[in-house]
Protein backbone atom coordinates (compact mmCIF):
# COMPACT_ATOMS: atom_id res chain seq x y z
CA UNK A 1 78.23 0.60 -3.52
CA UNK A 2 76.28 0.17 -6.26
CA UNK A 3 72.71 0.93 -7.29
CA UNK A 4 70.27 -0.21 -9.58
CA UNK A 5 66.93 1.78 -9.29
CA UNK A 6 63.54 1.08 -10.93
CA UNK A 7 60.88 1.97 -8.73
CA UNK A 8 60.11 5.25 -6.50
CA UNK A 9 62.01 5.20 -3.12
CA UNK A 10 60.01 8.25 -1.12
CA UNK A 11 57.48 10.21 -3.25
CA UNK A 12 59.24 13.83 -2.94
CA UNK A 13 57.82 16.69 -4.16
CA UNK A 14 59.97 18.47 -6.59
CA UNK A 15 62.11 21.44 -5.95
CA UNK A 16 61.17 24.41 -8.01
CA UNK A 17 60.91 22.19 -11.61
CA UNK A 18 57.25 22.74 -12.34
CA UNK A 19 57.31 26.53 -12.44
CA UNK A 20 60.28 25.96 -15.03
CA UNK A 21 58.60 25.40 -18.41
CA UNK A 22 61.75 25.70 -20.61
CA UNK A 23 63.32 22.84 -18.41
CA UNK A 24 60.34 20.44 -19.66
CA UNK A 25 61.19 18.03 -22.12
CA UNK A 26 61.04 18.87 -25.78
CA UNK A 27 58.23 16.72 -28.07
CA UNK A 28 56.45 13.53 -26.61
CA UNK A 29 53.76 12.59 -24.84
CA UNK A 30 56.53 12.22 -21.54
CA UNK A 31 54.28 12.58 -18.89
CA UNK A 32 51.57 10.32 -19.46
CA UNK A 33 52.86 8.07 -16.98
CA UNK A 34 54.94 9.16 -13.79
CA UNK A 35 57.07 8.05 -10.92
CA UNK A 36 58.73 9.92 -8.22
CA UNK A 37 61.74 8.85 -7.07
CA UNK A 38 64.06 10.82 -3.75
CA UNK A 39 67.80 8.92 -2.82
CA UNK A 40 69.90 10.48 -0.37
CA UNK A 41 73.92 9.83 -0.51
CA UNK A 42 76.97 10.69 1.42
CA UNK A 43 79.47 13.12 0.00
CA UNK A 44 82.47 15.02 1.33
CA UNK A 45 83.01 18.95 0.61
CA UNK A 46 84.86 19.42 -2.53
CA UNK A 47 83.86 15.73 -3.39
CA UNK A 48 82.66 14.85 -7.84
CA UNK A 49 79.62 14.73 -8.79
CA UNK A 50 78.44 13.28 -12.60
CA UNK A 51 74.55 13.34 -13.91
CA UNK A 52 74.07 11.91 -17.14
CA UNK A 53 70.25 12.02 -18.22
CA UNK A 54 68.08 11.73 -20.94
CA UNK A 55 64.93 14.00 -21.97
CA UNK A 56 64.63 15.70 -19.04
CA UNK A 57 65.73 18.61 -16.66
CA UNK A 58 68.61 18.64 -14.07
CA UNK A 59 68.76 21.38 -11.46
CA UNK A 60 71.45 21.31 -8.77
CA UNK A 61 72.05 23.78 -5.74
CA UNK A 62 73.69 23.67 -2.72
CA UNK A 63 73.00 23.29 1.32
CA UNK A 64 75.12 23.03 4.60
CA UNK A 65 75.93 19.41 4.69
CA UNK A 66 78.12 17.00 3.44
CA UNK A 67 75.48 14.37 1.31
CA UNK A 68 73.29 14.72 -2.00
CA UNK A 69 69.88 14.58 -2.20
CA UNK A 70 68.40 13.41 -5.62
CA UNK A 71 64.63 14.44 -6.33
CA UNK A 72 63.37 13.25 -9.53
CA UNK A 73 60.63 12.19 -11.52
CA UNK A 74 60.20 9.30 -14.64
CA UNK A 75 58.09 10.06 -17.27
CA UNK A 76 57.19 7.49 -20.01
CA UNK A 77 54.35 6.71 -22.57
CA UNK A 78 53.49 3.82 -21.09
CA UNK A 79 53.55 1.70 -17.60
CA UNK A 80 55.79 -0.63 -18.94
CA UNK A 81 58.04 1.56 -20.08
CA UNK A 82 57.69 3.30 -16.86
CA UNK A 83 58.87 0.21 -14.72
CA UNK A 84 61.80 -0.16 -16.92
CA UNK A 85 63.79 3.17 -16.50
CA UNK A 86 66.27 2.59 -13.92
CA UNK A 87 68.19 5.74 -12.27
CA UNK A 88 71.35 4.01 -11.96
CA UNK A 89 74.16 5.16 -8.85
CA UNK A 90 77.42 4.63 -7.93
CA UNK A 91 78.38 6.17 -4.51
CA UNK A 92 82.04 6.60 -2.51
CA UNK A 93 82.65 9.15 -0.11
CA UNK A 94 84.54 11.21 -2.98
CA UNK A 95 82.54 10.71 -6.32
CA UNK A 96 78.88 10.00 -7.20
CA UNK A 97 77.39 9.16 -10.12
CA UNK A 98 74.50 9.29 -11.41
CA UNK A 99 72.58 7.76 -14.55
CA UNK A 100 69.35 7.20 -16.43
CA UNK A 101 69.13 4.48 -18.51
CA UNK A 102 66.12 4.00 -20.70
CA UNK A 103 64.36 0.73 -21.87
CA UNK A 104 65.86 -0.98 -24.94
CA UNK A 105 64.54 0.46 -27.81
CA UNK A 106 61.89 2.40 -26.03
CA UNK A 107 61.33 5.99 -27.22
CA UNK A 108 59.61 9.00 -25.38
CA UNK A 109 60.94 8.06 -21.82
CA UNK A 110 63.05 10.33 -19.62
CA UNK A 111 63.30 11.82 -15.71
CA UNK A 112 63.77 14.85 -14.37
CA UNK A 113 66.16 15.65 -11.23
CA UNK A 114 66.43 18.27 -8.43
CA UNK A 115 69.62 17.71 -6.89
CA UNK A 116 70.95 19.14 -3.44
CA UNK A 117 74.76 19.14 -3.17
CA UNK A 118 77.79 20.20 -0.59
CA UNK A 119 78.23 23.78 -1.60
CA UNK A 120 82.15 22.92 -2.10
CA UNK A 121 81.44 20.24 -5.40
CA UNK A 122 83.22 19.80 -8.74
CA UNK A 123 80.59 19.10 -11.28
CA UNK A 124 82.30 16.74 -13.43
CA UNK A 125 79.79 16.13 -15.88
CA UNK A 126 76.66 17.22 -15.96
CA UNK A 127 74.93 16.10 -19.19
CA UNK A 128 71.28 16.07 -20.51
CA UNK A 129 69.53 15.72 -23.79
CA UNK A 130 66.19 17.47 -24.64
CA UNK A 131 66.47 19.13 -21.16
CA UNK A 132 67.78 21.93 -19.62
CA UNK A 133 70.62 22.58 -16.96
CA UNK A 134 70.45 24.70 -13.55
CA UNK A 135 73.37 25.04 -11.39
CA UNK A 136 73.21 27.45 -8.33
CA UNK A 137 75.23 28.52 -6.01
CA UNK A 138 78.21 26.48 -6.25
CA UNK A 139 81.73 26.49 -5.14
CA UNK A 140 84.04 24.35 -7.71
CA UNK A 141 84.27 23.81 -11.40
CA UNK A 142 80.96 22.89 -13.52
CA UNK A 143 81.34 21.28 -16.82
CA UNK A 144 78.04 21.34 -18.60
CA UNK A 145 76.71 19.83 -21.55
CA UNK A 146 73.06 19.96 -22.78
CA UNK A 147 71.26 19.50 -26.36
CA UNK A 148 67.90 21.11 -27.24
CA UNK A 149 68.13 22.58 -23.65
CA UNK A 150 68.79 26.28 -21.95
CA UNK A 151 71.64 26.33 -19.59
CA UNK A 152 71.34 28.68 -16.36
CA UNK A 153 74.06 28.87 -13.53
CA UNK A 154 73.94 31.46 -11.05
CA UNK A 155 75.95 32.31 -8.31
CA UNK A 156 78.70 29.83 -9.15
CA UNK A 157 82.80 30.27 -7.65
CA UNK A 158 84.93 28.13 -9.99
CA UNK A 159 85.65 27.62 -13.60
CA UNK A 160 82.89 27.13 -15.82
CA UNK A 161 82.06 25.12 -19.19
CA UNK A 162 78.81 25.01 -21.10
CA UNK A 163 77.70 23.73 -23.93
CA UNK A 164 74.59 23.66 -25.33
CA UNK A 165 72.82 23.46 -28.77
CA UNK A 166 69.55 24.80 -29.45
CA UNK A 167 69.50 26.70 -26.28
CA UNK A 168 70.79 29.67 -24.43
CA UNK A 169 73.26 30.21 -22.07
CA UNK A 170 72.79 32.72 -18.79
CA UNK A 171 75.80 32.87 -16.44
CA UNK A 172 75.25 35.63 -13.72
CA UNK A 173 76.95 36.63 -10.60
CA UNK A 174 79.18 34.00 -11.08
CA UNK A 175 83.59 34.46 -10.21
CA UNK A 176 86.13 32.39 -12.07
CA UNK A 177 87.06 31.56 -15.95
CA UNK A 178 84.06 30.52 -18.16
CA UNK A 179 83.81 29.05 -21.63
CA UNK A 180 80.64 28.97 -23.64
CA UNK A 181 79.67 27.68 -26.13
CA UNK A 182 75.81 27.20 -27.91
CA UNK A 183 73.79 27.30 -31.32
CA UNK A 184 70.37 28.89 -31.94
CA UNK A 185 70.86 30.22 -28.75
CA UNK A 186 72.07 34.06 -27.19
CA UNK A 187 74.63 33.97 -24.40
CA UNK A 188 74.18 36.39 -21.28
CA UNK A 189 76.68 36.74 -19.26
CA UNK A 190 77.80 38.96 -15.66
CA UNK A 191 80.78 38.22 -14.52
CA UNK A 192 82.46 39.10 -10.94
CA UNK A 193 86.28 37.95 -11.80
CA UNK A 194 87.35 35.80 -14.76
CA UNK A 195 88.58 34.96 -18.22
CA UNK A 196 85.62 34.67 -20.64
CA UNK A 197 85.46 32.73 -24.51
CA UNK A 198 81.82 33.06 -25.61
CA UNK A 199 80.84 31.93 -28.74
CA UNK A 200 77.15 31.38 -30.60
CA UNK A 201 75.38 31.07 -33.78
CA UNK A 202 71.84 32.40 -34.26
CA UNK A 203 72.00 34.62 -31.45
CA UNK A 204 73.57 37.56 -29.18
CA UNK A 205 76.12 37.99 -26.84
CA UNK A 206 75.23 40.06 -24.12
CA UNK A 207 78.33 40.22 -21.12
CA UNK A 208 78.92 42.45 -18.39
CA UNK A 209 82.25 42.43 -16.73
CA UNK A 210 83.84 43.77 -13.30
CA UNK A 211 87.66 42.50 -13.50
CA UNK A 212 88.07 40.72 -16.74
CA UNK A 213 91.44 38.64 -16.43
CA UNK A 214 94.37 40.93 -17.02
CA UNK A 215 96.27 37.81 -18.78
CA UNK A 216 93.58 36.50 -21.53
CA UNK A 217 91.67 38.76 -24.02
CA UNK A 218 87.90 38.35 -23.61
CA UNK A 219 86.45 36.47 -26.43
CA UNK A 220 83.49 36.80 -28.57
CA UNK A 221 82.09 35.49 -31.58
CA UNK A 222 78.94 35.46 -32.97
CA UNK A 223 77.46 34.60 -36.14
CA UNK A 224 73.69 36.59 -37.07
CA UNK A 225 73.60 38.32 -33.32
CA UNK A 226 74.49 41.36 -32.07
CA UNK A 227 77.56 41.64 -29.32
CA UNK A 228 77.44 43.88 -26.45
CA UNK A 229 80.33 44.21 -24.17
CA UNK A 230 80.78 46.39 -21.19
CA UNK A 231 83.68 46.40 -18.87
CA UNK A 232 84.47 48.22 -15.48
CA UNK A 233 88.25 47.19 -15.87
CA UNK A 234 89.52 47.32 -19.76
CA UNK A 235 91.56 44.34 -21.06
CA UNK A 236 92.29 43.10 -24.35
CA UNK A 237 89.33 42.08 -26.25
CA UNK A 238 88.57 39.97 -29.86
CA UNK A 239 84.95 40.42 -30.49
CA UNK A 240 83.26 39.25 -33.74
CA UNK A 241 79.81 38.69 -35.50
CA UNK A 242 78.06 39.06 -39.01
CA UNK A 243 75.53 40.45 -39.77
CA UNK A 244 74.86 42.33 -36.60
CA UNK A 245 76.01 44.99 -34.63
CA UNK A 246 78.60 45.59 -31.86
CA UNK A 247 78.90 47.82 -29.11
CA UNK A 248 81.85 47.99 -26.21
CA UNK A 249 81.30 50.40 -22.88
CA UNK A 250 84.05 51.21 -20.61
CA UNK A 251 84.89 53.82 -18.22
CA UNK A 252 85.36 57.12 -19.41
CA UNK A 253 89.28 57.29 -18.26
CA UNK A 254 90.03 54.03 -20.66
CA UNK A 255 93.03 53.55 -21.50
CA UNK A 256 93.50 51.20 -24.63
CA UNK A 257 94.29 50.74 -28.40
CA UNK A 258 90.91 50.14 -30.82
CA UNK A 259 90.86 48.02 -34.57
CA UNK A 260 87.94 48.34 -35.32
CA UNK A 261 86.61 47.39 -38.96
CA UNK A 262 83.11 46.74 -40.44
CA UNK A 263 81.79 47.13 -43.92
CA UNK A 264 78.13 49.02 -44.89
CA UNK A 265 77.78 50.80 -41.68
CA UNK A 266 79.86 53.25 -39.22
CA UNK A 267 82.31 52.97 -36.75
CA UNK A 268 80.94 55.83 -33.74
CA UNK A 269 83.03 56.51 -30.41
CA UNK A 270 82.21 58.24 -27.17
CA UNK A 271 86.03 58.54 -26.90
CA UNK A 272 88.63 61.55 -28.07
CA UNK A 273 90.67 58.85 -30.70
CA UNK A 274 94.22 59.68 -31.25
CA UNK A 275 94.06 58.22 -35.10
CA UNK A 276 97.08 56.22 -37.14
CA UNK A 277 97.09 55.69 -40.84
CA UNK A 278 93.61 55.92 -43.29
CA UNK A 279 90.32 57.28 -41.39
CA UNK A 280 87.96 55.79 -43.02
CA UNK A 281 84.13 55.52 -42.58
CA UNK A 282 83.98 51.85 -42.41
CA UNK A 283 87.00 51.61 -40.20
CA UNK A 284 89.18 53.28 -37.10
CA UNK A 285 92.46 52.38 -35.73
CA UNK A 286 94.09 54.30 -33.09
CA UNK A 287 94.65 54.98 -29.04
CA UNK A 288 92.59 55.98 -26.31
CA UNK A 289 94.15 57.96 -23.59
CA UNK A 290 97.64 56.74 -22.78
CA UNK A 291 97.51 53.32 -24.97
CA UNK A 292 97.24 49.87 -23.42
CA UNK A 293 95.45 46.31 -24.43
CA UNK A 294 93.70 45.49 -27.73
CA UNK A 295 90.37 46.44 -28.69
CA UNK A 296 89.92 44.37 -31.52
CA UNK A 297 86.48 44.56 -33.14
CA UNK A 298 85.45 43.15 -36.88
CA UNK A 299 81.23 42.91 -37.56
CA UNK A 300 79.73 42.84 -41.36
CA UNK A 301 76.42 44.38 -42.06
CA UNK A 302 76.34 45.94 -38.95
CA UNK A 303 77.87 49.13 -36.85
CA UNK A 304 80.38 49.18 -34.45
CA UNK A 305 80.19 51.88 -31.16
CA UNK A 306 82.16 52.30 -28.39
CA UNK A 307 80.75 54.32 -25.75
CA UNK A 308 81.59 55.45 -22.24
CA UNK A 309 80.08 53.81 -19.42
């Protein structure tokens, strides 16, 4: 079945949006004019879901039943403009997909969504421009993609990939492999159980870890941010930035081997260091405890620590 969409269905009020000011729209007199739209579809537990938008927010969490209810509002500059968005849909009982195309060659138009899902979904893709990207409490994979936009996802059980510019990144409470990317934007990050590969420009990486995956190193990179690191299991790590600082905290019974190298400020440790080679001030290379994964830690202009949790 297939939908074309240009006028409100239901009026719905929208979930939790208007409190969100950093999922508004970015420049543009959007909301001069406004529509409310609310669709309801069928779709079976584990079932795909795609959103492609433009200018504007998209926030999706889960209930206890097996269909998708779309909230949203149009925005445009004018009522013609208005009338011509269309929120475009193509349902099955496996996939849905949703889009919103704008007017031909009209500018400052977009919608905004709150989206209701089975809590067993795969997020195919999720993509919005000038908007941001919520995703709670989720069971499947989420691939995310968002420009000028934060990207928030809470809660979520099943690999994870964002990608943002312009934006930050928050991923908390969530179980399963994540990869994350953004520019201009800092990365948080708390992770249950997982493989991580964070990476930013313009900003920190903060990540907190309870069983990092024993077969991938943990991955950071920065560029002008600090990195901070703490893990409650150790694995192998490769964590680097410029012009900032990092800092690594594990348990006091760690059991690893560090490189760590910087240049213009010190290396520090918590941890009794059983040294190989050249101490040096801007440098330290040796075993904690008994030996084990990687440490691997490079940073200019800023200090390196590793402390004990």
């Amino acid at each position: 079945m297939r939908l074309a969409l240009c006028a409100a269905a239901v009026a719905a009020p929208m979930l939790f949006l208007a409190a969100c000011d950093d999922f508004d729209f970015v420049g543009g007199p959007f909301d001069r004019y406004k529509e409310d739209f609310h669709l309801t579809y069928a779709l079976s537990a584990g079932g795909r879901l795609s959103v492609e938008n433009l200018n504007g927010a998209i926030e999706i969490s889960s209930w206890e039943k097996d269909s998708v209810e779309i909230n949203g509002t149009k925005y445009a500059a004018s009522p013609q403009a208005l009338k011509e968005i269309k929120i475009d849909v193509s349902s099955s009982p496996g996939v849905l997909q949703i889009r919103t195309i704008p007017p031909v060659g009209a500018r400052n138009t977009g919608a905004r969504y709150s989206i209701r899902v089975p809590r067993r979904v795969q997020l195919d893709r999720i993509v919005s421009s000038n908007g941001g990207i919520r995703v709670d409490d989720v069971e499947g994979l989420a691939n995310l993609r968002s420009s000028n936009g934060s990207i928030r996802v809470w809660r979520l059980k099943g690999t994870l990939e964002a990608r943002t510019s312009n934006g930050g990144i928050d991923a908390v409470n969530n179980t399963g492999d994540a990869t994350l990317h953004t520019t201009n934007g800092g990365i948080k990050v708390e992770m249950n159980k997982g493989a991580l590969d964070a990476s930013t420009s313009n900003g920190g990486i903060n990540a907190r870890l309870l069983e990092p995956d024993a077969s991938r190193p943990v991955r950071l990179e920065s560029s002008n941010g600090h990195i901070e690191l703490a893990m409650d299991a150790v694995r192998d790590v490769r964590a680097n930035t410029s012009n900032s600082s990092i800092v690594v905290r594990m348990p006091s019974s760690a059991n690893a081997r560090v490189r760590a190298r910087t240049s213009n400020s010190p290396v520090t440790t918590d941890f009794d260091v059983l040294t190989r080679g050249t101490i040096g001030k801007h440098s330290l290379e040796g075993t904690l405890g008994s030996g084990g994964p990687l440490i691997d830690l490079t940073t200019s202009n800023g200090g390196i620590k590793l402390l004990k949790m």
